[in-house]
N, C-alpha and C. Protein backbone atom coordinates (compact mmCIF):
# COMPACT_ATOMS: atom_id res chain seq x y z
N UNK A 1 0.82 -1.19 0.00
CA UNK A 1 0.00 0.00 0.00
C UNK A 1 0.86 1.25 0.00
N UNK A 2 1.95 1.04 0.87
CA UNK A 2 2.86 2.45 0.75
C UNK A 2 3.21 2.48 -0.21
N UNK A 3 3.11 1.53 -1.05
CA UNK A 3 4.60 1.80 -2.45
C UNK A 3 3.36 2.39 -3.68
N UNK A 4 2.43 2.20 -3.71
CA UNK A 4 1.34 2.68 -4.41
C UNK A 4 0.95 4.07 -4.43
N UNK A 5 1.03 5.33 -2.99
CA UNK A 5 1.04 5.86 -2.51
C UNK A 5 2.23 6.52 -2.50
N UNK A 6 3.46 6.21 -2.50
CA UNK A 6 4.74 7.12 -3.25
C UNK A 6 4.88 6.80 -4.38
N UNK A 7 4.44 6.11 -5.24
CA UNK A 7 4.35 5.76 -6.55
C UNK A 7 3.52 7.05 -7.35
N UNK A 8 1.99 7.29 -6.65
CA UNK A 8 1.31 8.49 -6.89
C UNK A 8 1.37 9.86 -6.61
N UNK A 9 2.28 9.99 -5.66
CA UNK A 9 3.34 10.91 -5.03
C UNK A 9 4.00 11.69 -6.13
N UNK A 10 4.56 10.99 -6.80
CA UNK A 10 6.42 11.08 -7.20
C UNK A 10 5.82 10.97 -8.85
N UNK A 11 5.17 12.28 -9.23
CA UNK A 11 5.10 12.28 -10.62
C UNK A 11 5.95 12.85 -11.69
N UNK A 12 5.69 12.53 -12.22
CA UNK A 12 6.76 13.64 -13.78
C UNK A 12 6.08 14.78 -13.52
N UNK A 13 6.93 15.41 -13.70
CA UNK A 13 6.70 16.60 -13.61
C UNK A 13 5.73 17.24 -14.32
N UNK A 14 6.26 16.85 -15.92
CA UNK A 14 5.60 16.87 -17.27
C UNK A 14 4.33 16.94 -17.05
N UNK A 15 3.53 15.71 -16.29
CA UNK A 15 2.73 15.28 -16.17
C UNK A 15 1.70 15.98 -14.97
N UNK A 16 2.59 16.73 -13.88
CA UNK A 16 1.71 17.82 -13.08
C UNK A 16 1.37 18.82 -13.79
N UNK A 17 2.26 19.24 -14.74
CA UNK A 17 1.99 20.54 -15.34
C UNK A 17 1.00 20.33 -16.75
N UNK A 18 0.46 19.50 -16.97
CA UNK A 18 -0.85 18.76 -18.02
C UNK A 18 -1.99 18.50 -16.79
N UNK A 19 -1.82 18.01 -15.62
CA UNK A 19 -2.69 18.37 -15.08
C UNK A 19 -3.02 19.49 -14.37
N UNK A 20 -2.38 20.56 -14.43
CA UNK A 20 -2.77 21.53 -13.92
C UNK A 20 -3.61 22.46 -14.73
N UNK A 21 -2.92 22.28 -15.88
CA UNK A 21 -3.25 22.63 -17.01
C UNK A 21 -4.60 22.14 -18.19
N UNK A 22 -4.99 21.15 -17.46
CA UNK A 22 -6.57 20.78 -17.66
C UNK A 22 -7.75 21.02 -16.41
N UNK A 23 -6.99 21.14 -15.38
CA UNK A 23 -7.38 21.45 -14.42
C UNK A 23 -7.84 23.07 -14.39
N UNK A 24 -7.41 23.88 -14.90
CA UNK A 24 -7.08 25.49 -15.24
C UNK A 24 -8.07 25.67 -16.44
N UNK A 25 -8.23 24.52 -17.80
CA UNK A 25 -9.02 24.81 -18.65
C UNK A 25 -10.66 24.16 -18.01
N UNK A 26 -10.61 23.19 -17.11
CA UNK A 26 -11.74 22.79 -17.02
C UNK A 26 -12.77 23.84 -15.46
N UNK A 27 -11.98 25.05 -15.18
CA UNK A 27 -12.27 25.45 -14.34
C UNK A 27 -12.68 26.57 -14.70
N UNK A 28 -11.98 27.30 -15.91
CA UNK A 28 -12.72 28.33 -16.69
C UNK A 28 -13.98 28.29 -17.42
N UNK A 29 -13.79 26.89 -18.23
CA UNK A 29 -15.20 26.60 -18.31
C UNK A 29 -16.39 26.32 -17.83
N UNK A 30 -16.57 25.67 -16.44
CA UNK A 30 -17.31 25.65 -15.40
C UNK A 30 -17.65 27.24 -14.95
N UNK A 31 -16.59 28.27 -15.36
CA UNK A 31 -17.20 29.33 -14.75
C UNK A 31 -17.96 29.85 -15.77
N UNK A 32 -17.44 29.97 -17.05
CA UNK A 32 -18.11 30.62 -18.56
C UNK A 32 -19.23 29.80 -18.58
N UNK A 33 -19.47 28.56 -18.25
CA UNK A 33 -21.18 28.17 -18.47
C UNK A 33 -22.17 28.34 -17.30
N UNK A 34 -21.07 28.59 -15.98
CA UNK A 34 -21.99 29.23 -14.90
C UNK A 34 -22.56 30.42 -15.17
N UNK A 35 -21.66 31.65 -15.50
CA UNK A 35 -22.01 32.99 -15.76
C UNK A 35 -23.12 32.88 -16.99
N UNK A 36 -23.02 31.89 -18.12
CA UNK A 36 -24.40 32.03 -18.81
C UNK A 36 -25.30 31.49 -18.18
N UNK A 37 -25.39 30.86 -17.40
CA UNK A 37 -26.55 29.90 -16.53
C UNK A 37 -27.36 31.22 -16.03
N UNK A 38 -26.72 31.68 -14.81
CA UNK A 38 -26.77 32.88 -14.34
C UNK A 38 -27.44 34.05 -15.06
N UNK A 39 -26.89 34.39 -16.19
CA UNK A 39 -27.42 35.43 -16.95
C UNK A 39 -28.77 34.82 -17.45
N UNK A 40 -28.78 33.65 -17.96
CA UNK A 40 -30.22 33.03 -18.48
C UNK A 40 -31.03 32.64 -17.67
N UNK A 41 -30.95 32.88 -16.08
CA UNK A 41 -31.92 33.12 -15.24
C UNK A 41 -32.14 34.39 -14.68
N UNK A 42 -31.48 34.96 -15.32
CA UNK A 42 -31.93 36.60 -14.48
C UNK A 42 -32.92 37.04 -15.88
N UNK A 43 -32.51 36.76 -17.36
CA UNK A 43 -33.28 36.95 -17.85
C UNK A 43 -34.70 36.28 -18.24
N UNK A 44 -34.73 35.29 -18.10
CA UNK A 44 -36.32 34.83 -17.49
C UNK A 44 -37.11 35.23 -16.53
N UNK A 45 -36.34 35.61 -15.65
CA UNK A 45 -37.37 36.38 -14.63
C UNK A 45 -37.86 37.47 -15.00
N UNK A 46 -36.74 38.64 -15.74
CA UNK A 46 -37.00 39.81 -16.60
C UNK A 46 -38.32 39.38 -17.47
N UNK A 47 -37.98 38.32 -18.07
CA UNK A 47 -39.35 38.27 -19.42
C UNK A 47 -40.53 37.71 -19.20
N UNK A 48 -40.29 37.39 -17.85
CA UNK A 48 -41.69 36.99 -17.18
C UNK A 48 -42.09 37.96 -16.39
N UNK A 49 -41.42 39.14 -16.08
CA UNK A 49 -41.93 40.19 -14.96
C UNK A 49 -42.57 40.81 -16.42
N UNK A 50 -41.93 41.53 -17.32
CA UNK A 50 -42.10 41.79 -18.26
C UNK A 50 -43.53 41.09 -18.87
N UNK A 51 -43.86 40.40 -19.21
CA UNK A 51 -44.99 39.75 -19.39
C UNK A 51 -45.93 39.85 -18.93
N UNK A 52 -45.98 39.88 -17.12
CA UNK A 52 -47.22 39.83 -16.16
C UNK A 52 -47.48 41.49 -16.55
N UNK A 53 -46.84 42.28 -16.79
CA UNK A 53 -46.83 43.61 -16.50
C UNK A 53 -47.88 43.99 -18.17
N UNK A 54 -47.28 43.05 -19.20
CA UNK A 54 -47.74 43.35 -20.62
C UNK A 54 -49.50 42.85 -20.42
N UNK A 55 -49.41 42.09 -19.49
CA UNK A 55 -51.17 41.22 -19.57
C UNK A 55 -52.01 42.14 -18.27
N UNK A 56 -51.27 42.81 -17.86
CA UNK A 56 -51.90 43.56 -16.81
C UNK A 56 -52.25 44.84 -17.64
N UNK A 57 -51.48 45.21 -18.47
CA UNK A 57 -51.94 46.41 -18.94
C UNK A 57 -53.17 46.03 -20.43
N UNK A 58 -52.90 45.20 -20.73
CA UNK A 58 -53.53 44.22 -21.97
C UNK A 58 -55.10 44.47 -20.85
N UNK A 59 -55.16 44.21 -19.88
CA UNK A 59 -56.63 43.98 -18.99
C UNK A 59 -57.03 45.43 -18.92
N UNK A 60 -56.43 46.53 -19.01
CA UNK A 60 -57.00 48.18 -18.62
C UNK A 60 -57.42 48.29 -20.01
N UNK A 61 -56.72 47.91 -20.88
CA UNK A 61 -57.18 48.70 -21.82
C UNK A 61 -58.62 48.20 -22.69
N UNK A 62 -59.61 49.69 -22.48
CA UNK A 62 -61.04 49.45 -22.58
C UNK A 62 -61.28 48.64 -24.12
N UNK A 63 -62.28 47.97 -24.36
CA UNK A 63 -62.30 47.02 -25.57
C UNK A 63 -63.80 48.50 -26.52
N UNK A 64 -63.24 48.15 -27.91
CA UNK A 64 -64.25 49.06 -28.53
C UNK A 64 -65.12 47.97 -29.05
N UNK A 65 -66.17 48.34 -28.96
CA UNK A 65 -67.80 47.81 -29.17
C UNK A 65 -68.08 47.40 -31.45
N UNK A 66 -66.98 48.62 -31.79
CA UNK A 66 -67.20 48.19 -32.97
C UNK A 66 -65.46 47.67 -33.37
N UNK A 67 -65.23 46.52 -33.02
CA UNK A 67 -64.16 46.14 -33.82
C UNK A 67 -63.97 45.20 -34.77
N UNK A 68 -65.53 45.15 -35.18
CA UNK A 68 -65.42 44.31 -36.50
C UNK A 68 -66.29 45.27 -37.56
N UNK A 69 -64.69 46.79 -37.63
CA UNK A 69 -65.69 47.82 -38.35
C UNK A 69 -65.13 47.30 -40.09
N UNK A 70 -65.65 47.87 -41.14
CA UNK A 70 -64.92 47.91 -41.82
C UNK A 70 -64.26 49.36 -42.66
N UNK A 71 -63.01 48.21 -42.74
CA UNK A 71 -61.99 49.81 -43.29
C UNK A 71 -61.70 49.57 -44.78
N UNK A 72 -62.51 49.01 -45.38
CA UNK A 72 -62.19 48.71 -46.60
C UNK A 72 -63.00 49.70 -47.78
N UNK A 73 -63.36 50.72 -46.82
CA UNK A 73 -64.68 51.83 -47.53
C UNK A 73 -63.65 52.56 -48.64
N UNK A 74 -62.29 53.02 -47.72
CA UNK A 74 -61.38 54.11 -48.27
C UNK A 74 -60.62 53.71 -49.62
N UNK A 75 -60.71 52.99 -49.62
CA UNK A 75 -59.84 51.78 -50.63
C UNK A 75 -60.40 51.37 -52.02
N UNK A 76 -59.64 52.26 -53.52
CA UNK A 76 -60.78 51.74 -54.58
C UNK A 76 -60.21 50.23 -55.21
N UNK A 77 -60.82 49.50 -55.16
CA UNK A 77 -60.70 47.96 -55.83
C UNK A 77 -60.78 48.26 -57.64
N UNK A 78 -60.43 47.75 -58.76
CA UNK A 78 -60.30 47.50 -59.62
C UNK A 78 -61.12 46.58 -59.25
C-alpha cells in the first residue's frame, strides 16, 4: 500500500503541469457556463416580470364595441 502511494506521489513533472493545465481549462469553463446559466436566469425572470406587467396592462385597456368595423370603404378595388 505504501509503495502505491509514493508511486502516486512522485510524478513527472511533465505530467503535473498537463494536469494543472486541464485542471485550469476545465475550471474556466465551469465558470463561462456558470455565468451564462446565471445570466439566463436573471433573464427569465426579466421576461416573465415583463410579461405579467404586458397582460396587466392588456386587462385596462377598454375594448371598442365596434371592432369588427370595416376599413375597406377608403380603398378603390379595380
Amino acid at each position: 500500500m505504501l509503495h502505491i502511494y509514493s508511486y502516486s506521489t512522485n510524478l513527472h513533472p511533465a505530467a503535473a503541469i498537463a494536469q494543472i493545465g486541464i485542471v485550469t481549462v476545465l475550471i474556466v469553463t465551469v465558470t463561462f457556463f456558470l455565468i451564462l446559466l446565471i445570466l439566463g436566469v436573471r433573464k427569465s425572470y426579466k421576461l416573465k416580470a415583463e410579461n405579467e406587467r404586458l397582460s396587466e396592462k392588456q386587462m385596462n385597456i377598454p375594448k371598442d364595441d365596434n371592432e369588427e368595423e370595416d376599413y375597406s370603404e377608403g380603398h378603390l378595388y379595380d
